[in-house]
N, C-alpha and C. Protein backbone atom coordinates (compact mmCIF):
# COMPACT_ATOMS: atom_id res chain seq x y z
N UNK A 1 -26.73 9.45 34.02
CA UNK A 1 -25.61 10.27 33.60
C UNK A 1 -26.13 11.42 32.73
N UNK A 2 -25.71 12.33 32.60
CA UNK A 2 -25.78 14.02 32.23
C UNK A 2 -25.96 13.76 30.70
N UNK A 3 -26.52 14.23 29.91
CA UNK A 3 -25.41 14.26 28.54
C UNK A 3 -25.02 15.43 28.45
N UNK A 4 -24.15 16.17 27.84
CA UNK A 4 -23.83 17.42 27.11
C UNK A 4 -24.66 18.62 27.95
N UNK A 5 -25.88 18.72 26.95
CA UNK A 5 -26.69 19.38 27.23
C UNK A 5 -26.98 20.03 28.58
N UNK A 6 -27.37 18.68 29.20
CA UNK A 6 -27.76 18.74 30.24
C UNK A 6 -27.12 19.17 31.16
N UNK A 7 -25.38 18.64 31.24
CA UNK A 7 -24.49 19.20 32.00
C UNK A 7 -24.36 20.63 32.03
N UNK A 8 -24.22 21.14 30.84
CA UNK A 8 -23.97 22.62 30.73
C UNK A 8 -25.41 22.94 31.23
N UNK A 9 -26.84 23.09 31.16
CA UNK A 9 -28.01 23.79 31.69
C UNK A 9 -27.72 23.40 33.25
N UNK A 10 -27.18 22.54 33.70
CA UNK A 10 -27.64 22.14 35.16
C UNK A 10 -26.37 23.36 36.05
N UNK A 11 -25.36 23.26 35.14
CA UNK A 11 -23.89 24.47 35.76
C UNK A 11 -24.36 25.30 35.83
N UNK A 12 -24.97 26.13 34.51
CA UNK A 12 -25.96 27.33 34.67
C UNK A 12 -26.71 27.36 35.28
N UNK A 13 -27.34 26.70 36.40
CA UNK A 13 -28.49 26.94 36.97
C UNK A 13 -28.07 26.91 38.24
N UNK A 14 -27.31 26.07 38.38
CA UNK A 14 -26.07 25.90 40.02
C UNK A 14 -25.80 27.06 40.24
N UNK A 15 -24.87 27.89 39.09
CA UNK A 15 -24.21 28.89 39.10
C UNK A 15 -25.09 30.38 39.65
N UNK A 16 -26.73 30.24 38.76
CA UNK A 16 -27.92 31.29 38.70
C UNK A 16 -28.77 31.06 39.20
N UNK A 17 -29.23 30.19 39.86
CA UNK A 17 -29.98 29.41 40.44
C UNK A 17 -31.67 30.27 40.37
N UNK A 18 -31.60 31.49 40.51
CA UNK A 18 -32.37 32.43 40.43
C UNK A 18 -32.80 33.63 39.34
N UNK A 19 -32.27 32.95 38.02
CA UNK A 19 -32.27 33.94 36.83
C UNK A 19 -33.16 32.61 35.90
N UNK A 20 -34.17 33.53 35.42
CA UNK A 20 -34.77 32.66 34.73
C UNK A 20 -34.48 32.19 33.34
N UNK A 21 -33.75 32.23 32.41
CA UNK A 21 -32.89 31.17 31.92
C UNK A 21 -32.37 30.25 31.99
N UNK A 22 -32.37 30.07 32.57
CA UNK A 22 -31.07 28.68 33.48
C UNK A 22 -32.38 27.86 33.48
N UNK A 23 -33.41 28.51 34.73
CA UNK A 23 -34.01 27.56 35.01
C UNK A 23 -35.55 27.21 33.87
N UNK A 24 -35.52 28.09 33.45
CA UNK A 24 -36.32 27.79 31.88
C UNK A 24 -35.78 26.42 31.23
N UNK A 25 -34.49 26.84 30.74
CA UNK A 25 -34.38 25.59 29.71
C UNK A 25 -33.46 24.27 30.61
N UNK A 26 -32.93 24.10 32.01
CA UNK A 26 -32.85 23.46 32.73
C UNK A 26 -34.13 22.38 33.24
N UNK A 27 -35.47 23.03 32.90
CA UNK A 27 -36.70 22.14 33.25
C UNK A 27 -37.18 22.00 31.53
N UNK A 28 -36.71 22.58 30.30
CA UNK A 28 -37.16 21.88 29.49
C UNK A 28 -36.30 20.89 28.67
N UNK A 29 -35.16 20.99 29.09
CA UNK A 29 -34.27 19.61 29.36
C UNK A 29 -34.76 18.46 30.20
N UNK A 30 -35.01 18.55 31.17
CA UNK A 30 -35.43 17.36 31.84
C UNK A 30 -37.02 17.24 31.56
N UNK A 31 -37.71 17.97 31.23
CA UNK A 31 -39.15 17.69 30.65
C UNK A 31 -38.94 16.63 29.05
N UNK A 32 -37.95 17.18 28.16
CA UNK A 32 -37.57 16.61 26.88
C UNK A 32 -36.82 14.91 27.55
N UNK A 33 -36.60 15.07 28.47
CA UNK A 33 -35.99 13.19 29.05
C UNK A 33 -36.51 13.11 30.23
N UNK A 34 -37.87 13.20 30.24
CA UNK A 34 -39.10 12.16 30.75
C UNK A 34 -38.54 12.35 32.08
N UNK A 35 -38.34 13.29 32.87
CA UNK A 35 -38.39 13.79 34.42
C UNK A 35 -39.48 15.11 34.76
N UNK A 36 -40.84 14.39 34.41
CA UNK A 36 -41.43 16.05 34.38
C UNK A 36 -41.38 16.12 36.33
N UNK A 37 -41.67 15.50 37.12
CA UNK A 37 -41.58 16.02 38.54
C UNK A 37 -40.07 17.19 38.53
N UNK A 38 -39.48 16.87 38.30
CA UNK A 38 -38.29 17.80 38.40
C UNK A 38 -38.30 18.84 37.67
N UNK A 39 -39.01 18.62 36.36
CA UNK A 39 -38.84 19.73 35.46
C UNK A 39 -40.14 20.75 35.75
N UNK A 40 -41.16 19.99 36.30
CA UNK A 40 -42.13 20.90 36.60
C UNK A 40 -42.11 22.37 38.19
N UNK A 41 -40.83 21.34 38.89
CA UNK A 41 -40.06 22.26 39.79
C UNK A 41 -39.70 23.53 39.74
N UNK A 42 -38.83 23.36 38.12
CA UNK A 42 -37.84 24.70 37.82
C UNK A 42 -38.76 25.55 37.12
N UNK A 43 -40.27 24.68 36.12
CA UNK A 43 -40.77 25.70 35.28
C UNK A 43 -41.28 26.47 36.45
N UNK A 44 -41.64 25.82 37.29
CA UNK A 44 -42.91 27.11 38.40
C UNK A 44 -41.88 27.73 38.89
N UNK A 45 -40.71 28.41 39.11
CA UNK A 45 -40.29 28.96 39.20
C UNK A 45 -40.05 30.23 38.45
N UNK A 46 -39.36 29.68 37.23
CA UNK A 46 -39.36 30.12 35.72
C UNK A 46 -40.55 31.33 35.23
N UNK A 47 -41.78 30.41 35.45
CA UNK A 47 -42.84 31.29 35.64
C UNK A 47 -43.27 31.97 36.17
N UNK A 48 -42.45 31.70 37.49
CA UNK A 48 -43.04 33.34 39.05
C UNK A 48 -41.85 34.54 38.15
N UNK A 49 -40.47 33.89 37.71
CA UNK A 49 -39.37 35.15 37.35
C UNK A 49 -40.26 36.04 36.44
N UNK A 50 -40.75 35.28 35.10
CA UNK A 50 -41.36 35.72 33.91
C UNK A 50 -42.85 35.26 33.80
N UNK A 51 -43.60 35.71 34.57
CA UNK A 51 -44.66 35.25 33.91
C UNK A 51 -45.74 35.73 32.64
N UNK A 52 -44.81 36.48 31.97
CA UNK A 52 -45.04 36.75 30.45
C UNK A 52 -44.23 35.99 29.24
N UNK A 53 -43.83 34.66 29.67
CA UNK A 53 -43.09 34.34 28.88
C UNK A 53 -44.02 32.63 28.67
N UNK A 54 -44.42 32.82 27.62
CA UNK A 54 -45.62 31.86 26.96
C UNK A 54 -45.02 30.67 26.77
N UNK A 55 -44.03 30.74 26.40
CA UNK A 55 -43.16 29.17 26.04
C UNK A 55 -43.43 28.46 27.34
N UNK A 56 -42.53 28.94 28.62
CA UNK A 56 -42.47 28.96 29.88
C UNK A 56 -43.93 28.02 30.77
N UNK A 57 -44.79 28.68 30.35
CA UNK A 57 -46.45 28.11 30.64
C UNK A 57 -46.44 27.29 30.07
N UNK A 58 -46.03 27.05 28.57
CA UNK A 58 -46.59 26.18 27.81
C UNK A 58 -45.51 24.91 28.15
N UNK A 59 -44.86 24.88 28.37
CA UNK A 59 -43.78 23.41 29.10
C UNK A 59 -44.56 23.46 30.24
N UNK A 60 -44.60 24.54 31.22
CA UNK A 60 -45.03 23.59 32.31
C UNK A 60 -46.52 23.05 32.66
N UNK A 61 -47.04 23.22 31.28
CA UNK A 61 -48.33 22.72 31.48
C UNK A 61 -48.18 21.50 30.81
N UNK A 62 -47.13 21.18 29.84
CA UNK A 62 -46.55 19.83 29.40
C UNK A 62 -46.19 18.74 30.44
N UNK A 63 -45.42 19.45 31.47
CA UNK A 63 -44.72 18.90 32.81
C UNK A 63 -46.29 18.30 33.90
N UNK A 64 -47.00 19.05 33.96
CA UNK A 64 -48.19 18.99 34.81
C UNK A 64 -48.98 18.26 33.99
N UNK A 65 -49.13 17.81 32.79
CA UNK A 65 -50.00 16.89 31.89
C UNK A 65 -49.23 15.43 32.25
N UNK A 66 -48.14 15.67 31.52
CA UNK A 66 -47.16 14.42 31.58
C UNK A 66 -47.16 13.74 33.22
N UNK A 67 -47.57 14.32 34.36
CA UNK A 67 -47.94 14.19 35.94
C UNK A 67 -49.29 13.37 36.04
N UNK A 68 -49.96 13.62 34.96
CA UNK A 68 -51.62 13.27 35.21
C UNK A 68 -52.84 14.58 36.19
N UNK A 69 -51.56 15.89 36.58
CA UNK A 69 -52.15 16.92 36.87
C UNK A 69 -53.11 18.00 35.98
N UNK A 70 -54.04 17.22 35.00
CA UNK A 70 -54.68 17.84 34.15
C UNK A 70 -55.68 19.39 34.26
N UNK A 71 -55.96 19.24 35.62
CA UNK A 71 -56.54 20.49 36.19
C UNK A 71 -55.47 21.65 36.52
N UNK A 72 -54.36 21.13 36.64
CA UNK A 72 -53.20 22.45 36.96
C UNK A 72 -52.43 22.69 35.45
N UNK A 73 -52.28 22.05 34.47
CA UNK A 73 -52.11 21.94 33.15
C UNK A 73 -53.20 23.17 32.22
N UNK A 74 -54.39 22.82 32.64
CA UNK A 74 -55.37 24.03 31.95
C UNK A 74 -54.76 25.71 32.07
N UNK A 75 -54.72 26.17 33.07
CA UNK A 75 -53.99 27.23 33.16
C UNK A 75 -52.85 27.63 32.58
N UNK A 76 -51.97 26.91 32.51
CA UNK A 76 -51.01 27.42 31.82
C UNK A 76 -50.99 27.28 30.32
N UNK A 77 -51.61 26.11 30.26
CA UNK A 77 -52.06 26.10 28.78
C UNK A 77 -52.89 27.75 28.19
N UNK A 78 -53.74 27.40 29.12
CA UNK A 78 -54.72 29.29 28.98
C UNK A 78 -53.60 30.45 28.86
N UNK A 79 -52.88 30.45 29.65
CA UNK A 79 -52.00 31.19 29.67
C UNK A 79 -51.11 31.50 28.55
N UNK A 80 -50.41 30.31 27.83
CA UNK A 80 -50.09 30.64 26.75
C UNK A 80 -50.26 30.71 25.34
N UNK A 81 -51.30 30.40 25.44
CA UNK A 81 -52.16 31.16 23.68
C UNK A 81 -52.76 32.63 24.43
N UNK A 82 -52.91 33.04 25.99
CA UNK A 82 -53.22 34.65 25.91
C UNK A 82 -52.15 34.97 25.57
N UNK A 83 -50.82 34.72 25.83
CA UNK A 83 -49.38 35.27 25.89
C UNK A 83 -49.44 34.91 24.04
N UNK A 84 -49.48 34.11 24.02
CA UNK A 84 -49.46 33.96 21.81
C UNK A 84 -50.40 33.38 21.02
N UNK A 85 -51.38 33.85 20.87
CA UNK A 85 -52.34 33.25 20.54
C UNK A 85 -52.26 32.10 19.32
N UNK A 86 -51.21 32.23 18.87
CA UNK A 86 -51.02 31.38 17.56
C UNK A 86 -49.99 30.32 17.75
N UNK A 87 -50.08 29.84 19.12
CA UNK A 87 -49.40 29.08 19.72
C UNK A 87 -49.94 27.41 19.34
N UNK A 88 -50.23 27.12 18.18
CA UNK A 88 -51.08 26.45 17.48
C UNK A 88 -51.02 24.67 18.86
N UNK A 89 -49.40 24.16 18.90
CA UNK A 89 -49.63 23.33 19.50
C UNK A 89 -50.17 23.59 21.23
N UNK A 90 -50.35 24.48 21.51
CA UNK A 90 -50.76 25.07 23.04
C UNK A 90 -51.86 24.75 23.12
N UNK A 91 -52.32 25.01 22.05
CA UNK A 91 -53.89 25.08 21.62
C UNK A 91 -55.00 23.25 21.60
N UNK A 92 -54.18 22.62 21.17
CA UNK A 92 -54.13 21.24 20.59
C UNK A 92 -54.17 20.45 22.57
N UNK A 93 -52.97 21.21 22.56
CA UNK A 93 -52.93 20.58 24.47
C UNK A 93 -53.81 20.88 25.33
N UNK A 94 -54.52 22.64 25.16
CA UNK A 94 -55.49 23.28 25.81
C UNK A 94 -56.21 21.87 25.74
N UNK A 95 -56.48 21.74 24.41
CA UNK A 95 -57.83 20.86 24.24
C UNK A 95 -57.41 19.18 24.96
N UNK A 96 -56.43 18.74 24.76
CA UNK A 96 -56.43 17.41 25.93
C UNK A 96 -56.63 17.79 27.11
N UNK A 97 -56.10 18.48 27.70
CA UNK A 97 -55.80 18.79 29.30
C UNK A 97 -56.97 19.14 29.61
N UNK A 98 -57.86 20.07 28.93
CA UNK A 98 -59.30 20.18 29.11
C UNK A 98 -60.36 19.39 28.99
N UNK A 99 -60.01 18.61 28.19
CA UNK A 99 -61.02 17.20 27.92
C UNK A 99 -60.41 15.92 29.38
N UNK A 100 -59.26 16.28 29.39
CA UNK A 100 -59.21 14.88 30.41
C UNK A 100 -59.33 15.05 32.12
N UNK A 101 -59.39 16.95 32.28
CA UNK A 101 -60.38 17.31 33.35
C UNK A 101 -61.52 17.47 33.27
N UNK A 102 -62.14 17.06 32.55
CA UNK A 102 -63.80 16.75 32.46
C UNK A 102 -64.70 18.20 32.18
N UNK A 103 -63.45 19.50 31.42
CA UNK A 103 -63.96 20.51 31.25
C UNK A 103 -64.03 20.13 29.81
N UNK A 104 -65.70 19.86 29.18
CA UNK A 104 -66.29 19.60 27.68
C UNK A 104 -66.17 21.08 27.08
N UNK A 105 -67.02 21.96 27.54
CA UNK A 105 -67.01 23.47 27.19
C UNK A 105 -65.50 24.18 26.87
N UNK A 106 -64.85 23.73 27.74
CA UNK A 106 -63.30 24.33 27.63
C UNK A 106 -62.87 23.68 26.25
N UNK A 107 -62.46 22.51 26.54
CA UNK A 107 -61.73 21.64 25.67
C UNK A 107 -62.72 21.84 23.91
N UNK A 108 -64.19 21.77 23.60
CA UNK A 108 -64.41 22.13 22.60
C UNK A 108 -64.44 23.64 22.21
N UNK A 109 -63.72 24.54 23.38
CA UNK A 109 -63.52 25.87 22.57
C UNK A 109 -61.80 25.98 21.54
N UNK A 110 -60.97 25.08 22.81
CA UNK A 110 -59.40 24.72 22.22
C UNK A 110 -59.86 23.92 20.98
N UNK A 111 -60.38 23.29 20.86
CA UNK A 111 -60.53 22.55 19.77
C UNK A 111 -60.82 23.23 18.55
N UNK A 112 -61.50 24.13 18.39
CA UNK A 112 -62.33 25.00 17.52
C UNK A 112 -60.97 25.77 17.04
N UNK A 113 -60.53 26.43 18.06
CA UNK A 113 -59.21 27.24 17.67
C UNK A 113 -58.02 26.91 17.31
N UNK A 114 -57.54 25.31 17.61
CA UNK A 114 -56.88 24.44 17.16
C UNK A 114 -56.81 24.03 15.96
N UNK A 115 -58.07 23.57 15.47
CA UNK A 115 -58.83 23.50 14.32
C UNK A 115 -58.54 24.72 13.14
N UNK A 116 -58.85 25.50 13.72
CA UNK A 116 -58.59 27.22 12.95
C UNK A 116 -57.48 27.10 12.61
N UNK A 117 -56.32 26.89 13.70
CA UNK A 117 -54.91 27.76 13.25
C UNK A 117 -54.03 26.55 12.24
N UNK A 118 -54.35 25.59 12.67
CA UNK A 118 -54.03 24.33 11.81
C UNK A 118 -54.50 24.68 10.20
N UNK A 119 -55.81 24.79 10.39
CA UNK A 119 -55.86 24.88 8.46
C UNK A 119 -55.40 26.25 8.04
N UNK A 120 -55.29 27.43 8.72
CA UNK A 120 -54.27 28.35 8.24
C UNK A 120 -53.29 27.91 8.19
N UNK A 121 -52.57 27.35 8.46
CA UNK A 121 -51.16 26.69 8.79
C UNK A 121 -50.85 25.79 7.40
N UNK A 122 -52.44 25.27 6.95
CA UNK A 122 -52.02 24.20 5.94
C UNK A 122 -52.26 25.02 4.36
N UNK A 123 -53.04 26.04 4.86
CA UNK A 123 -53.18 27.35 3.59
C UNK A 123 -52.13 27.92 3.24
N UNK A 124 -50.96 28.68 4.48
CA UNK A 124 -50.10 29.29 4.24
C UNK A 124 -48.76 28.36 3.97
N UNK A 125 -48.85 26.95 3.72
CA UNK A 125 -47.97 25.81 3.65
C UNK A 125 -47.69 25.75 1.67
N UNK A 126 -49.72 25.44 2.26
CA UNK A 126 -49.73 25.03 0.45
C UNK A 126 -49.35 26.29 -0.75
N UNK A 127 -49.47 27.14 -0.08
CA UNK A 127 -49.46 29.00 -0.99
C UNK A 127 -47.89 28.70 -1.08
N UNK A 128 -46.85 28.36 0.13
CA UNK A 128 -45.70 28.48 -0.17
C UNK A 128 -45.43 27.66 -1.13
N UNK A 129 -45.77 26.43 -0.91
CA UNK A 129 -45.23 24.65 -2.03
C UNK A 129 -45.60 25.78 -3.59
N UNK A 130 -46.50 26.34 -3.63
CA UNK A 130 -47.06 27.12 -5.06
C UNK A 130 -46.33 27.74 -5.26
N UNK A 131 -45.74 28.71 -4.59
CA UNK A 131 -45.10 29.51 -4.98
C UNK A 131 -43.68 29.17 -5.37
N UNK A 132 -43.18 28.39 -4.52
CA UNK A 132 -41.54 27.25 -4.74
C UNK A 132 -41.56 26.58 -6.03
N UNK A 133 -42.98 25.78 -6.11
CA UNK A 133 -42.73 25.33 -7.69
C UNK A 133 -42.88 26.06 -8.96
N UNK A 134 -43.15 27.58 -8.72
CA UNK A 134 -42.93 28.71 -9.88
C UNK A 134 -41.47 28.97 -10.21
N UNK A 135 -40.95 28.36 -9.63
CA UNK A 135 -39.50 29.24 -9.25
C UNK A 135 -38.69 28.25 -10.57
């Protein structure tokens, strides 16, 4: 059964079937409740409409991981830290999806950069907590 959500993305997509919205967050609905075959359907679509849209890559390389398709997962992962490079968890996945296709070189470059954006992440965390408790 549908919940909410789901009902309303699936009308929109009935309705648009061919506008990439619909089918964007229509496959990251069913990617978020464990149907990635289906959801990995609408992202490759999603991604021929927009394929400048980094989020977009970055689910359906979630969808294609969550498959055990780890070699078709790398790409889009690649794809979206070029599209945002500070796509910190993209980065983190680069590095599984690359390690569990047996690319070492790949996966310890995601790692490195993973590594990077994370402790900026925990620099510009702790600067804020500093600055909140001045207040």
């Amino acid at each position: 059964m549908l919940d909410h959500g789901q009902a309303g993305f699936a009308a929109q997509h009935e309705r648009y079937p061919q506008q990439f919205l619909p089918l964007y967050l229509r496959g990251h609905v069913l990617l978020r409740d464990s149907d990635a075959r289906a959801a990995a359907e609408l992202l490759e679509k999603s991604v021929r409409l927009q394929p400048n849209h980094a989020q977009a890559h970055y689910e359906l390389g979630r969808a294609y991981a969550e498959l055990g398709r780890f070699h078709d997962a790398v790409p889009q992962y690649e794809a979206a830290v070029r599209l945002e490079p500070g796509l910190t968890e993209a980065w983190y996945r680069l590095y599984l999806a690359a390690h569990s296709s047996g690319d070492a070189d790949r996966a310890r470059q995601a790692e490195v950069m993973f590594r990077k954006l994370r402790q900026n992440t925990e620099k510009q965390d702790a600067i804020q907590s500093f600055i909140y408790s001045m207040r």
